[in-house]
Protein backbone atom coordinates (compact mmCIF):
# COMPACT_ATOMS: atom_id res chain seq x y z
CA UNK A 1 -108.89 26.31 -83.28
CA UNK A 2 -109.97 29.56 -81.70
CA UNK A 3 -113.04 30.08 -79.34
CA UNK A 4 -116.07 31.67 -81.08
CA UNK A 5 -117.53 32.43 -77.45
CA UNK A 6 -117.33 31.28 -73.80
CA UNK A 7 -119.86 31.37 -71.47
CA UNK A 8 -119.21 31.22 -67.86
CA UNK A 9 -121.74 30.92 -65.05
CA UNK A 10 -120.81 29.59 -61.61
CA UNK A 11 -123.54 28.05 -59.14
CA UNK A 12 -123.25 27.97 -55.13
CA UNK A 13 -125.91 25.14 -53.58
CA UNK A 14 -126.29 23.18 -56.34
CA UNK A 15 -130.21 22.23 -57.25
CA UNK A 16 -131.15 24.75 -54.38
CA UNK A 17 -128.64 26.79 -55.24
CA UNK A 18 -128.22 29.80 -57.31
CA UNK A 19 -127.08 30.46 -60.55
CA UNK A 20 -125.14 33.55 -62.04
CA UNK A 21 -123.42 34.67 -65.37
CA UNK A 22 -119.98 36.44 -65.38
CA UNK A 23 -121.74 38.70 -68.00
CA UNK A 24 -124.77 38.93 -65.30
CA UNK A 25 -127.72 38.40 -67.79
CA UNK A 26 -128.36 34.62 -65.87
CA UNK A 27 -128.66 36.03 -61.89
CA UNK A 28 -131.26 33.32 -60.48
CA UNK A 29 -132.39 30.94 -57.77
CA UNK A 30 -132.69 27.61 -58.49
CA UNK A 31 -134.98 24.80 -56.91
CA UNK A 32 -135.72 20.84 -56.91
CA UNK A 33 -138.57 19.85 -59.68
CA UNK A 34 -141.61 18.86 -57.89
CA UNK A 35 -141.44 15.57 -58.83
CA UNK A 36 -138.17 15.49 -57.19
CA UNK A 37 -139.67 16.54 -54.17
CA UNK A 38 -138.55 20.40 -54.59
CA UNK A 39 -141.62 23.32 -54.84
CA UNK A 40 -141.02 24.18 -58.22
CA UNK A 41 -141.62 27.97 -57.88
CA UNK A 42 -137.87 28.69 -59.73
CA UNK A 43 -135.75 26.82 -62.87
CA UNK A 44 -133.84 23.77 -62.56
CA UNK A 45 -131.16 22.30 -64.25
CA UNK A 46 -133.42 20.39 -66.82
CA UNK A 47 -135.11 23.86 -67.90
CA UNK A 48 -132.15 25.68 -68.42
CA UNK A 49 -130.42 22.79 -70.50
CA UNK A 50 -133.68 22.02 -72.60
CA UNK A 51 -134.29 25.75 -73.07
CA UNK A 52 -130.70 26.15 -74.35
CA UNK A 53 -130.69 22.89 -76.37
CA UNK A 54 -133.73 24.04 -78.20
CA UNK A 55 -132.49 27.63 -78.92
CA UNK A 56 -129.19 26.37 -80.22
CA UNK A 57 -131.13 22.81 -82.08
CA UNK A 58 -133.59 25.61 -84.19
CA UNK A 59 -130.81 28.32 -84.90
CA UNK A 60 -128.92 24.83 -86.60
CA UNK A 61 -132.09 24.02 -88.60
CA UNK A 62 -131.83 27.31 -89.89
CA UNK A 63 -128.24 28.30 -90.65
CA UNK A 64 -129.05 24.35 -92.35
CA UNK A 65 -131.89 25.76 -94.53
CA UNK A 66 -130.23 28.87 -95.57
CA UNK A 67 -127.10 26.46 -96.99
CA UNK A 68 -129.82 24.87 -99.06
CA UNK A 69 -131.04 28.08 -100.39
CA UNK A 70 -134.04 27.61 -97.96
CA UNK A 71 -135.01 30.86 -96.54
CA UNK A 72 -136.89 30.22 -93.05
CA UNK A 73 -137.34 33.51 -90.77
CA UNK A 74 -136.68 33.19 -87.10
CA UNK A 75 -140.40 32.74 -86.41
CA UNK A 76 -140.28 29.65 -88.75
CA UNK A 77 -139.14 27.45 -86.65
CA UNK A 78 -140.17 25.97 -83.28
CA UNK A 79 -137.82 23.87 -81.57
CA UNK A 80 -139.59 21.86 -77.97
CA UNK A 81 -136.64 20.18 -76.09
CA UNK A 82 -138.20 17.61 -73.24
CA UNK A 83 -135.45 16.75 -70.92
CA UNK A 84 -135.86 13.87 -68.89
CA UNK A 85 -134.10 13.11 -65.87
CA UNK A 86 -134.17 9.42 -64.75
CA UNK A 87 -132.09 6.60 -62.46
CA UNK A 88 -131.62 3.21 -64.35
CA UNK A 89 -131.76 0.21 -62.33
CA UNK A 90 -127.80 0.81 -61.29
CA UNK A 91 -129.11 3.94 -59.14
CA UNK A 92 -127.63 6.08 -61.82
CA UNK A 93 -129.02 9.45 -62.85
CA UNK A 94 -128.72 9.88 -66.60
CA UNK A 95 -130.59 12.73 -68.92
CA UNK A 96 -133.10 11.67 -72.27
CA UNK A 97 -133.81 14.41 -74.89
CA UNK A 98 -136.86 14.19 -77.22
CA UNK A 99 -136.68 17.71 -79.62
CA UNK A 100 -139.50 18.29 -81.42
CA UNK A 101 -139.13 20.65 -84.26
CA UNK A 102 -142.28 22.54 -86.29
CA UNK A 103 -140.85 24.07 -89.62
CA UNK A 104 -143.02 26.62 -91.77
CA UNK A 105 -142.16 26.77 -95.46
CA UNK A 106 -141.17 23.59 -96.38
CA UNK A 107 -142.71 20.07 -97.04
CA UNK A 108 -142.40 17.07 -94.88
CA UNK A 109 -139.51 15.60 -96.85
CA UNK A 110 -137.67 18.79 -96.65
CA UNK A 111 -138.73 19.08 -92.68
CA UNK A 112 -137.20 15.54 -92.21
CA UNK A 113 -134.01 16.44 -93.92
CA UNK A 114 -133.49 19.76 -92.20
CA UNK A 115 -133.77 18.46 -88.38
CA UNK A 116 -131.24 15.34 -89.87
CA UNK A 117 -128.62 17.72 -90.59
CA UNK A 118 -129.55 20.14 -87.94
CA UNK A 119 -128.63 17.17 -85.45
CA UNK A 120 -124.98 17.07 -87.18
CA UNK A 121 -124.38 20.51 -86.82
CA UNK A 122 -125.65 21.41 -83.64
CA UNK A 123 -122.99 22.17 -80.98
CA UNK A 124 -125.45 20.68 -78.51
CA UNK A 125 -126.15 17.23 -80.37
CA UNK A 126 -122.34 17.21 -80.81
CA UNK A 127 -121.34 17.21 -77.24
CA UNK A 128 -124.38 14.98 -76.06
CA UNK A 129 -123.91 12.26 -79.17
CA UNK A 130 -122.95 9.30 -77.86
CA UNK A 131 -123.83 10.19 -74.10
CA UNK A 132 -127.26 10.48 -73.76
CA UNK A 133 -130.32 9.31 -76.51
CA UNK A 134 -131.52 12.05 -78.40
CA UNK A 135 -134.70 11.68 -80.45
CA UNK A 136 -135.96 13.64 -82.88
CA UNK A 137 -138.95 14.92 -85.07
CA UNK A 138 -140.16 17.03 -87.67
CA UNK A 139 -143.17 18.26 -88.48
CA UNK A 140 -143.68 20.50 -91.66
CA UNK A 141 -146.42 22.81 -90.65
């Protein structure tokens, strides 16, 4: 099967590191979370995968709804990823994913149906399914 797109973006210094797309449009520092004992004053891992896992969850609710004949603009839908970082009792570090999705123009059933699809679809639930819990809910608004 052929590649519809590859991204590539290399990192030197890992969490207080930086960060940098071959294409140039990702050219950032990168820090520790507070809570991880870092300043916070730049993105970390966790923002840049929740940001992307949101952007990509919402663009499947909606390629979803237009296969049902459901016509949502871009604005229609609000997709909040909350990435969690935690260390089970092993001392490993695992990831947790909670996406809450707000969908104008539809009813709650519909909501409900759309993010349940969306979650089969998505090339981000895909790759995480199985590896890390993802939650989800919907909220017709």
């Amino acid at each position: 099967m052929p590649s519809l797109y590859t991204a590539r973006v290399a990192s030197t210094g890992g969490r207080n590191g930086h960060v940098k797309s071959e294409d140039g449009l990702i050219d950032m520092d990168m820090t520790v979370p507070p809570s991880l004992g870092g300043n916070g004053d730049k993105p970390n891992p966790e923002v840049l995968f929740a940001a992307g896992y949101a952007a990509c969850f919402g663009n499947a609710v909606i390629f979803v709804a237009k296969d049902k004949g459901i016509e949502l603009a871009p604005e229609d839908v609000k997709t909040t990823a909350e990435v969690e970082l935690f260390s089970t009792d092993a001392g490993e570090f695992k990831l947790r994913v909670h996406l809450e999705n707000e969908i104008k123009g539809v009813d709650q059933a519909q909501a409900d149906e759309l993010v349940k699809i969306g979650h089969d679809v998505c090339p981000y639930s895909n790759a995480t399914r199985g590896n890390i819990e993802v939650t989800l809910s919907a909220k017709a608004v």
